[in-house]
PDB file of N, CA and C in Angstrom:
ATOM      1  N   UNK A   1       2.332 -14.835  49.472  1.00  0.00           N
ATOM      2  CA  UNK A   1       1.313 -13.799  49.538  1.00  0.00           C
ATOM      3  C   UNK A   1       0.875 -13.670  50.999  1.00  0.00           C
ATOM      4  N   UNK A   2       0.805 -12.633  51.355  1.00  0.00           N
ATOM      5  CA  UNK A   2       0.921 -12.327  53.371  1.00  0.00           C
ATOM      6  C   UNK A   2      -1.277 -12.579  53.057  1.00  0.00           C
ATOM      7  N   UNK A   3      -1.542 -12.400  54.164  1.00  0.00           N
ATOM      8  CA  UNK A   3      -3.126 -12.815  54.526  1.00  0.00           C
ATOM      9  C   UNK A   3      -4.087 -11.565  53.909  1.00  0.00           C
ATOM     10  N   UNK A   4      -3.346 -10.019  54.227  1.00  0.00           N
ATOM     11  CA  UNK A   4      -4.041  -8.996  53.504  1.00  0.00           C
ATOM     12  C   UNK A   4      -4.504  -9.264  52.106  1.00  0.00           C
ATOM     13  N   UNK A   5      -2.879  -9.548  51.457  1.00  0.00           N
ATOM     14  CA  UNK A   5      -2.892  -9.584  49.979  1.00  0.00           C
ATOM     15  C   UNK A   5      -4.205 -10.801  49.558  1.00  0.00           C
ATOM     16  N   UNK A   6      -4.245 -11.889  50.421  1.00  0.00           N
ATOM     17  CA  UNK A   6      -4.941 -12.792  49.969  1.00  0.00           C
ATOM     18  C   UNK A   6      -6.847 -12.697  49.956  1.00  0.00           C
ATOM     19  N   UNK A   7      -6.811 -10.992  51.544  1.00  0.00           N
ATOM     20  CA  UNK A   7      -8.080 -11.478  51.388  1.00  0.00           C
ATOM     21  C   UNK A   7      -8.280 -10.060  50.353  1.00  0.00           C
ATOM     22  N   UNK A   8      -7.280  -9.227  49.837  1.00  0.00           N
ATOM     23  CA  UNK A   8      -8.001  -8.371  48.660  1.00  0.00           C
ATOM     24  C   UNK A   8      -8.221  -8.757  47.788  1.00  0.00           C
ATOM     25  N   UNK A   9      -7.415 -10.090  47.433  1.00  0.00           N
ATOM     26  CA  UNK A   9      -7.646 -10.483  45.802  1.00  0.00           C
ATOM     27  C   UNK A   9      -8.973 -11.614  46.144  1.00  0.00           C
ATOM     28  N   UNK A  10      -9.133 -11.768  47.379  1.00  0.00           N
ATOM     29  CA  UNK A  10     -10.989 -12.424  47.410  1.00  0.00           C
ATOM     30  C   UNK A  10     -11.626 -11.574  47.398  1.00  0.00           C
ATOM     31  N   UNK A  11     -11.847 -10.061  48.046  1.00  0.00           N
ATOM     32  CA  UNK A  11     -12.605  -9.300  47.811  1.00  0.00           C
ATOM     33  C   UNK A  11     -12.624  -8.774  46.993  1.00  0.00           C
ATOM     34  N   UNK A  12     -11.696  -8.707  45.867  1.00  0.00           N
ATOM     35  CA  UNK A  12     -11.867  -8.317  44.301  1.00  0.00           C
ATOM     36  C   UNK A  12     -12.369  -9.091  43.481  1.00  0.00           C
ATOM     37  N   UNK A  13     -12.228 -10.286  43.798  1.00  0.00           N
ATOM     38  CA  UNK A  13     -12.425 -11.603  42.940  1.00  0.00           C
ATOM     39  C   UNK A  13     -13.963 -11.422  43.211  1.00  0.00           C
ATOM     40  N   UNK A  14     -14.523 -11.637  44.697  1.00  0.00           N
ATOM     41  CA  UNK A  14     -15.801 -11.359  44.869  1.00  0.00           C
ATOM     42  C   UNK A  14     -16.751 -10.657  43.829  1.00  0.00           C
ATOM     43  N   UNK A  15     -16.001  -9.233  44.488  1.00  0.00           N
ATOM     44  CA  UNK A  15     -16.818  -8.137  43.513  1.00  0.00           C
ATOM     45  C   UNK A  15     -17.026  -8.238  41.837  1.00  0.00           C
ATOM     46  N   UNK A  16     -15.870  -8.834  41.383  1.00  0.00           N
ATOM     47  CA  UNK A  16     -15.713  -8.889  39.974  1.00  0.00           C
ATOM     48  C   UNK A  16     -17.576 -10.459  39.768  1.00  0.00           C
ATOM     49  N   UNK A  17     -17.109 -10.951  40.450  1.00  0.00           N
ATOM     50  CA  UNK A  17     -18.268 -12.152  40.743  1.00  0.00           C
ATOM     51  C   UNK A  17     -19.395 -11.633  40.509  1.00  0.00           C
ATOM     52  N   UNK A  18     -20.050 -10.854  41.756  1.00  0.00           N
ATOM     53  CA  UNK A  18     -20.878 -10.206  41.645  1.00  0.00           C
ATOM     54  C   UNK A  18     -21.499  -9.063  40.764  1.00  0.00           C
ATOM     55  N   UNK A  19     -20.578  -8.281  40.128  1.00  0.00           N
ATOM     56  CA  UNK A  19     -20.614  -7.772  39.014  1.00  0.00           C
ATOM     57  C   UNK A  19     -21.392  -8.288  38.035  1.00  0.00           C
ATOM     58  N   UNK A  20     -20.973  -9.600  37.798  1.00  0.00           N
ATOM     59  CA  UNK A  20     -21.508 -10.248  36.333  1.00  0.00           C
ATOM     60  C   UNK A  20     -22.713 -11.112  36.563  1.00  0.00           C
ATOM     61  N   UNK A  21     -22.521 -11.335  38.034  1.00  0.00           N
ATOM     62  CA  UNK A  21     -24.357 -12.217  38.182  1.00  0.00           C
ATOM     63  C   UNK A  21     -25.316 -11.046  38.502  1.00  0.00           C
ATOM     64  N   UNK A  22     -25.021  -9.954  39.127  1.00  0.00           N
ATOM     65  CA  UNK A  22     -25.627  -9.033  38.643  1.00  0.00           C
ATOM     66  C   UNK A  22     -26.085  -8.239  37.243  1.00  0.00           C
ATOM     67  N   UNK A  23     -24.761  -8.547  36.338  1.00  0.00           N
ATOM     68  CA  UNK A  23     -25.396  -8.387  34.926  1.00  0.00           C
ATOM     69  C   UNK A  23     -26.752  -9.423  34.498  1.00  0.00           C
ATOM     70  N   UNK A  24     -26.266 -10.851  34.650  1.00  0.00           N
ATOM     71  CA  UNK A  24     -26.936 -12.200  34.323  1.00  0.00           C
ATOM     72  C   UNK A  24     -28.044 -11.979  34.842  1.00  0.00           C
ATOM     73  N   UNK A  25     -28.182 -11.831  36.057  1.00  0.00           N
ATOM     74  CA  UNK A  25     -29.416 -12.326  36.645  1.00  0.00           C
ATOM     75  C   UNK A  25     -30.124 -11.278  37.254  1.00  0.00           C
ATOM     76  N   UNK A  26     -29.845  -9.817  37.456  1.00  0.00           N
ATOM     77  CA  UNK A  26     -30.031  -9.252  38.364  1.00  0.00           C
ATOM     78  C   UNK A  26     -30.154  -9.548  39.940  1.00  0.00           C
ATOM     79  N   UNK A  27     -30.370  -8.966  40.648  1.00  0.00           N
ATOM     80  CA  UNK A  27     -30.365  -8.841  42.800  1.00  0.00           C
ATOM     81  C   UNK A  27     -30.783 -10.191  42.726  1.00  0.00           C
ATOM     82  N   UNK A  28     -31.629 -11.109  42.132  1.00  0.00           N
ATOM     83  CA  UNK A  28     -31.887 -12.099  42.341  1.00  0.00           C
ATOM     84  C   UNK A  28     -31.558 -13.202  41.617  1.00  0.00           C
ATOM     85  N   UNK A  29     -31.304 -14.489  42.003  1.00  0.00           N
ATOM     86  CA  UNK A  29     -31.276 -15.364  40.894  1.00  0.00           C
ATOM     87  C   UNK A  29     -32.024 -16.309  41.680  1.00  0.00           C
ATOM     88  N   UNK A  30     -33.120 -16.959  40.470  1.00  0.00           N
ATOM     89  CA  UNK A  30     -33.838 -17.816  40.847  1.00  0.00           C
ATOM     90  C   UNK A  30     -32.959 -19.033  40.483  1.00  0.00           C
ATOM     91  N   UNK A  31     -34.017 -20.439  41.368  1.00  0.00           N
ATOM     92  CA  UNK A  31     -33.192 -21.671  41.639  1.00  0.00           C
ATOM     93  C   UNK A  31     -33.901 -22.353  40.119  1.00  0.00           C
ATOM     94  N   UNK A  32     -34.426 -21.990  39.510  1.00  0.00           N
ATOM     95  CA  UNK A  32     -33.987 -22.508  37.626  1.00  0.00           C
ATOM     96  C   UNK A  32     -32.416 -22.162  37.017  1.00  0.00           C
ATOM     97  N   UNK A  33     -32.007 -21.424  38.178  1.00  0.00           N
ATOM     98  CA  UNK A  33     -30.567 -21.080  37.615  1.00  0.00           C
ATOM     99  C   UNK A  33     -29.459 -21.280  38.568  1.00  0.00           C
ATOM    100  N   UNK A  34     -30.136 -21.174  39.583  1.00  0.00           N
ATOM    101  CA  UNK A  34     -29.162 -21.689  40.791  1.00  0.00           C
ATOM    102  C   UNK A  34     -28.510 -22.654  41.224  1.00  0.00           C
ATOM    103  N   UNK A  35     -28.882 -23.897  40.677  1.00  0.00           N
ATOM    104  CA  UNK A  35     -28.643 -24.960  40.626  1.00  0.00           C
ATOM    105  C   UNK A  35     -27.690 -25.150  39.760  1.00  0.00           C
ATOM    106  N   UNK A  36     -27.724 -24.611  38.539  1.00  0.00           N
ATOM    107  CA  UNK A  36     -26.327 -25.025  38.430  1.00  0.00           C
ATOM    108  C   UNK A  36     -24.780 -24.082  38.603  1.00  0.00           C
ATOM    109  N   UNK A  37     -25.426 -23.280  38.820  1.00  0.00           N
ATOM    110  CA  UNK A  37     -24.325 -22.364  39.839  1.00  0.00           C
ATOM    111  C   UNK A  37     -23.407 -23.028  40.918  1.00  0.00           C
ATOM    112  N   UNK A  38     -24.546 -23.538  41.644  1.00  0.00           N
ATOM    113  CA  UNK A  38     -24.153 -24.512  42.892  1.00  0.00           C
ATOM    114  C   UNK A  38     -23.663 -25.470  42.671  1.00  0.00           C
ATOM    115  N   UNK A  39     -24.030 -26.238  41.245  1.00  0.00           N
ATOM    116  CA  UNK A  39     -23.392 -27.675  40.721  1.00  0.00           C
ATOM    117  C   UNK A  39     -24.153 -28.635  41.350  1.00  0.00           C
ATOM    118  N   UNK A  40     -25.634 -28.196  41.488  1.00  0.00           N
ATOM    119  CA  UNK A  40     -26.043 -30.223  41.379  1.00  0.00           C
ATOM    120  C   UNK A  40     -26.699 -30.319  40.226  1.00  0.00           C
ATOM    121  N   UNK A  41     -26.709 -31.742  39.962  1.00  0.00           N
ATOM    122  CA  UNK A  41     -27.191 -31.909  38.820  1.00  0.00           C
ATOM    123  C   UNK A  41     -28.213 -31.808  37.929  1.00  0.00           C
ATOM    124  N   UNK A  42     -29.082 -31.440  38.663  1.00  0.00           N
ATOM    125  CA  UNK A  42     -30.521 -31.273  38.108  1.00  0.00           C
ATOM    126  C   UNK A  42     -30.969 -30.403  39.355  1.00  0.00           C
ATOM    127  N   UNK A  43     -32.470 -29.658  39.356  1.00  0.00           N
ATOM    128  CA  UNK A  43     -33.400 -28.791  39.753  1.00  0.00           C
ATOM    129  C   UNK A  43     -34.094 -30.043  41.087  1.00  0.00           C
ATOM    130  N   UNK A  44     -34.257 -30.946  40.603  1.00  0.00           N
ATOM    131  CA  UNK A  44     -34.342 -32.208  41.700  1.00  0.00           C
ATOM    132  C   UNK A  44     -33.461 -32.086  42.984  1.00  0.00           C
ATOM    133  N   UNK A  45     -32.081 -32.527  42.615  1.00  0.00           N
ATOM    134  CA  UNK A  45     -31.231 -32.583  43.194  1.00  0.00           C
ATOM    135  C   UNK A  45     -30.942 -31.179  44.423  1.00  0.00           C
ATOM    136  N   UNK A  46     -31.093 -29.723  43.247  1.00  0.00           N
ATOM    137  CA  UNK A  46     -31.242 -28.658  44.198  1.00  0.00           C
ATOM    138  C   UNK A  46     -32.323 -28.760  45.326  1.00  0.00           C
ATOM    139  N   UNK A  47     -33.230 -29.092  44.601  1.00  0.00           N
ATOM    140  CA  UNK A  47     -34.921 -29.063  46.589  1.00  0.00           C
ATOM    141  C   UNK A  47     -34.416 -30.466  47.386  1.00  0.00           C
ATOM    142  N   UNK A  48     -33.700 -31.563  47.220  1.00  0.00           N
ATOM    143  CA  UNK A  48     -33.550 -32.377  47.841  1.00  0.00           C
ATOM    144  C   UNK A  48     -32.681 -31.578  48.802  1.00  0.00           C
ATOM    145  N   UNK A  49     -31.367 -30.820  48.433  1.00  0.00           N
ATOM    146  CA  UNK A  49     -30.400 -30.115  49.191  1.00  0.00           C
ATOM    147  C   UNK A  49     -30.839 -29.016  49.879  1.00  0.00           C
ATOM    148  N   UNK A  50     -31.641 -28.416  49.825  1.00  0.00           N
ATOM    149  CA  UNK A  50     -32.298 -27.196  50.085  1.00  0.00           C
ATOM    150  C   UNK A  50     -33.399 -27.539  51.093  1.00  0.00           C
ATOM    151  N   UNK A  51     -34.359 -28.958  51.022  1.00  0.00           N
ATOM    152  CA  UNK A  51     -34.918 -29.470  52.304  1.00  0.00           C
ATOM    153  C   UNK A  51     -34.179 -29.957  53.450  1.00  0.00           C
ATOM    154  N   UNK A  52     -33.049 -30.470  53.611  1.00  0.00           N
ATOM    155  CA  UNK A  52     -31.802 -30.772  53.845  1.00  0.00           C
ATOM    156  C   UNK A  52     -30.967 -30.208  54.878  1.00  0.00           C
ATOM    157  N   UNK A  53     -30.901 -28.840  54.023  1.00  0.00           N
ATOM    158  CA  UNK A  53     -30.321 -27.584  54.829  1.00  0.00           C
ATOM    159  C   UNK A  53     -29.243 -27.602  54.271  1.00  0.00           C
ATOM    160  N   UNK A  54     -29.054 -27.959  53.045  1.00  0.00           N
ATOM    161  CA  UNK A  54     -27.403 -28.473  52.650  1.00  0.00           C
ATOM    162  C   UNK A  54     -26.831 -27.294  51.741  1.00  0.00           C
ATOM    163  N   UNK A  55     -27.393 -26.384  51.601  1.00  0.00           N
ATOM    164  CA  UNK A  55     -27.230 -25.577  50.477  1.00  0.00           C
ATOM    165  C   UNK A  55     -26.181 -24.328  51.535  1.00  0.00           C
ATOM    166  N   UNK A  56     -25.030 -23.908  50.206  1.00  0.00           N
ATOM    167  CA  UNK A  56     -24.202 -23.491  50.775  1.00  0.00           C
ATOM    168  C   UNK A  56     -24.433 -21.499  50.754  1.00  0.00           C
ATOM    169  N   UNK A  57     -25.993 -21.302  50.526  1.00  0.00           N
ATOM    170  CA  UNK A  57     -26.307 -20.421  50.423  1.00  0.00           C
ATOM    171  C   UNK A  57     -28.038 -20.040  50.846  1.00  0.00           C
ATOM    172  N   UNK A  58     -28.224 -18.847  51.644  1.00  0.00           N
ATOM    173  CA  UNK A  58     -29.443 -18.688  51.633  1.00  0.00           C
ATOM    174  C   UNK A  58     -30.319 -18.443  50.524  1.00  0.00           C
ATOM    175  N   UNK A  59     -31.751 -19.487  50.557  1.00  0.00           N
ATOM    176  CA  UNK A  59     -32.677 -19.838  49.836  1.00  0.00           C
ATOM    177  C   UNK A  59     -33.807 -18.820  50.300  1.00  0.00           C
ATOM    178  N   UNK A  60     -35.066 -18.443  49.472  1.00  0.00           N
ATOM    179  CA  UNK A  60     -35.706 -18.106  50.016  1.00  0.00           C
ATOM    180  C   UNK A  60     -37.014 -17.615  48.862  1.00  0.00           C
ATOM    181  N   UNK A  61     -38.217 -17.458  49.276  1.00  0.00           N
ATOM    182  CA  UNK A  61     -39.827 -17.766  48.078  1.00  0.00           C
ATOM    183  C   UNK A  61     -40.262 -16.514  48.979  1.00  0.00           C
ATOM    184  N   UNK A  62     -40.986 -15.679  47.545  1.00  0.00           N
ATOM    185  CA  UNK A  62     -41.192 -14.717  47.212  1.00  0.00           C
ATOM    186  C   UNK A  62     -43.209 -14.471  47.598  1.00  0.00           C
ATOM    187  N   UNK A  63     -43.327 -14.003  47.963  1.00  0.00           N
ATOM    188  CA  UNK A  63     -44.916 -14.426  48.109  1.00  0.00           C
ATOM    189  C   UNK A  63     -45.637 -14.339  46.839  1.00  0.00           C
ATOM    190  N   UNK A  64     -46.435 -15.036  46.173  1.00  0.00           N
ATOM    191  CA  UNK A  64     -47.031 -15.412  44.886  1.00  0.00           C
ATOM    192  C   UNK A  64     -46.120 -15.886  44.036  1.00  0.00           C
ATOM    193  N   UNK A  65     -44.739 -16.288  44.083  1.00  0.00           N
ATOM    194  CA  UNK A  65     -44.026 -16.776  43.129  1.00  0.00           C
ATOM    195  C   UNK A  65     -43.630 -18.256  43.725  1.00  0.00           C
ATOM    196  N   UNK A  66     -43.406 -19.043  42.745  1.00  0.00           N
ATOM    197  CA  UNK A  66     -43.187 -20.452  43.129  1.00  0.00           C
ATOM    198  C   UNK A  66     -41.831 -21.116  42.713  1.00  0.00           C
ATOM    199  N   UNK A  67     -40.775 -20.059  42.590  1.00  0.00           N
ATOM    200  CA  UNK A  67     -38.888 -20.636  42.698  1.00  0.00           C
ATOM    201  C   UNK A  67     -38.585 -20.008  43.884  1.00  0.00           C
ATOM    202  N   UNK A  68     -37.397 -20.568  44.482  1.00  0.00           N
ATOM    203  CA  UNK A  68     -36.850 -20.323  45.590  1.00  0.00           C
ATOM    204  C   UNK A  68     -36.002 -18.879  44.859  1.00  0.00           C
ATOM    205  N   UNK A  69     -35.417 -18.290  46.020  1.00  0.00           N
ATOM    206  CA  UNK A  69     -34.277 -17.566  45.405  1.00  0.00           C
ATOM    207  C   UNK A  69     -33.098 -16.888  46.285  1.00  0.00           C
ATOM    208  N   UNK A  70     -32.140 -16.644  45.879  1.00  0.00           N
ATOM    209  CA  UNK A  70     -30.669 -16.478  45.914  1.00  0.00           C
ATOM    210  C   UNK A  70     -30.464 -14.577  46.201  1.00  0.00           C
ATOM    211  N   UNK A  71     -30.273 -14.323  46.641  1.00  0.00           N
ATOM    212  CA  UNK A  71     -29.526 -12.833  46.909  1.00  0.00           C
ATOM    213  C   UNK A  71     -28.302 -13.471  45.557  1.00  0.00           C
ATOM    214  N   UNK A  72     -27.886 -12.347  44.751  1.00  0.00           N
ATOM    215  CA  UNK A  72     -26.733 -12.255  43.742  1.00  0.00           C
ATOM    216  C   UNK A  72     -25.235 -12.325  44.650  1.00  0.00           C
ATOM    217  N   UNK A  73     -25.721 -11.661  45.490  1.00  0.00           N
ATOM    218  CA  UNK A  73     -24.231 -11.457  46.703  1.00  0.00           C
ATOM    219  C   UNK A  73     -23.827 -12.275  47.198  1.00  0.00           C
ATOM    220  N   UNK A  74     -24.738 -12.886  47.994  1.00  0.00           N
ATOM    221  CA  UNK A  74     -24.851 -14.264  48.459  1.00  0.00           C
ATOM    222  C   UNK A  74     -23.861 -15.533  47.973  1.00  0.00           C
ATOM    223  N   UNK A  75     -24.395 -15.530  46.708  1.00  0.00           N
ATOM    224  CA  UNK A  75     -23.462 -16.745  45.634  1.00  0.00           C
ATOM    225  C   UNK A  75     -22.480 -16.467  45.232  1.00  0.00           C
ATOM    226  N   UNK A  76     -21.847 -14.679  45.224  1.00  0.00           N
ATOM    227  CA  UNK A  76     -20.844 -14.108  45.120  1.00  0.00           C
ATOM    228  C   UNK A  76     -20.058 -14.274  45.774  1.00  0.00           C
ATOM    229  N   UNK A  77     -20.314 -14.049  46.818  1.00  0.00           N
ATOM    230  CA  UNK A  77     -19.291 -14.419  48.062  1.00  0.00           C
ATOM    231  C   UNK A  77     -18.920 -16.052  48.358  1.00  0.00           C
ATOM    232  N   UNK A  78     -19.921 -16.882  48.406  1.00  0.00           N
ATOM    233  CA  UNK A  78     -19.623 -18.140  48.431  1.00  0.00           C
ATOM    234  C   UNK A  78     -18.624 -18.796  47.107  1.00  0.00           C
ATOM    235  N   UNK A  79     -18.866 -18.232  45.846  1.00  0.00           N
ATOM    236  CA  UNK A  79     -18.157 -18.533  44.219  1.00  0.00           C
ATOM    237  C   UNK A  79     -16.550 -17.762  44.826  1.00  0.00           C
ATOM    238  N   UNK A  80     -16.626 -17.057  45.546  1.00  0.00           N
ATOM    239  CA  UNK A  80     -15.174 -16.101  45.771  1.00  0.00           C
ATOM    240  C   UNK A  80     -14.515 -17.260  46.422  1.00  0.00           C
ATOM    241  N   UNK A  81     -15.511 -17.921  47.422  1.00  0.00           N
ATOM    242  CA  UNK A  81     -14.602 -18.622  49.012  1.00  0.00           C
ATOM    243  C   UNK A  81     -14.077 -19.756  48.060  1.00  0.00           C
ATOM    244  N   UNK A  82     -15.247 -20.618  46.848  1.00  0.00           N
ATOM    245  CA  UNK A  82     -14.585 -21.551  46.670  1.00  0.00           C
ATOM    246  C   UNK A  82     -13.537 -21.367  45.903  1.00  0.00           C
ATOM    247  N   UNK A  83     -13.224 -20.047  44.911  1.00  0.00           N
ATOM    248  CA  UNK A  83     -12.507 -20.182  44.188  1.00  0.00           C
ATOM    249  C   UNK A  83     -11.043 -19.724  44.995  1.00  0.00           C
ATOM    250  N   UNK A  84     -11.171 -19.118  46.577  1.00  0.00           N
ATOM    251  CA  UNK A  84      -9.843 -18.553  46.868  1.00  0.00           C
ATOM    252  C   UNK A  84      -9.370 -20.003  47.658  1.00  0.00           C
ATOM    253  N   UNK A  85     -10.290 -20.626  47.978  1.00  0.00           N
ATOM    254  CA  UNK A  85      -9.808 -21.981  49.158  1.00  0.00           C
ATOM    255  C   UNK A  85      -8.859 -22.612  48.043  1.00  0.00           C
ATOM    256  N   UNK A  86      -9.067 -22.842  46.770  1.00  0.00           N
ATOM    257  CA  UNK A  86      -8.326 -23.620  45.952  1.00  0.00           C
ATOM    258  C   UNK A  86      -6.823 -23.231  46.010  1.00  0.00           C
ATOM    259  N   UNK A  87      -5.998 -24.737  45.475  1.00  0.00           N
ATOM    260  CA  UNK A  87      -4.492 -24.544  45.225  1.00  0.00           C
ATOM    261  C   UNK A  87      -4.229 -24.687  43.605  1.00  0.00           C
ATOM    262  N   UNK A  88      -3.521 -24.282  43.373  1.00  0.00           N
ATOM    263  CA  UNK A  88      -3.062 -24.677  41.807  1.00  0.00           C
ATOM    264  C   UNK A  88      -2.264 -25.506  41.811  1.00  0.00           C
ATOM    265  N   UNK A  89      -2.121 -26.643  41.386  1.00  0.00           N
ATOM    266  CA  UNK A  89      -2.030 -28.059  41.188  1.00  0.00           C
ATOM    267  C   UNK A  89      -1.124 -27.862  39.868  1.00  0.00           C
ATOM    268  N   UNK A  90       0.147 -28.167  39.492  1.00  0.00           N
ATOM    269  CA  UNK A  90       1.091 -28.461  38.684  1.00  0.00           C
ATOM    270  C   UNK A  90       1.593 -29.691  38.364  1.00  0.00           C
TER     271      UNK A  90
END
């Protein structure tokens, strides 16, 4: 697969991504849900990573609301990178 082909089927893969956390969650997803998106294990584990700086996505609090939160795109694009970096393993 030449480098074009590889980055359309990430930018499709993306979009298709984003599509459906946009169904799920709408423009935003809060970190009651983000966390396990991201895969740590608990809501703990997410603010430990997130004080940190470890989070592989921008975080960010809403004025009068008390969860962090996620742009939908954001996690889209990052869910695309990890799923195109992968090899298939036989």
């Amino acid at each position: 697969m030449s480098e074009q082909q590889s980055l359309e089927v990430e930018s499709t893969s993306q979009l298709n991504i984003e599509l459906s956390l946009l169904e799920w969650f709408g423009l935003l997803i809060p970190d009651s849900e983000l966390w396990r998106i991201l895969k740590h294990e608990n809501v703990e584990a997410f603010h430990t990573a997130r004080r940190q700086g470890c989070l592989p996505v921008g975080v960010f609090r809403i004025r009068g609301q008390r969860e962090y939160f996620a742009f939908s795109s954001d996690v889209a694009k990052w869910l695309a990178s990890e799923i195109g970096g992968r090899t298939t393993e036989k």
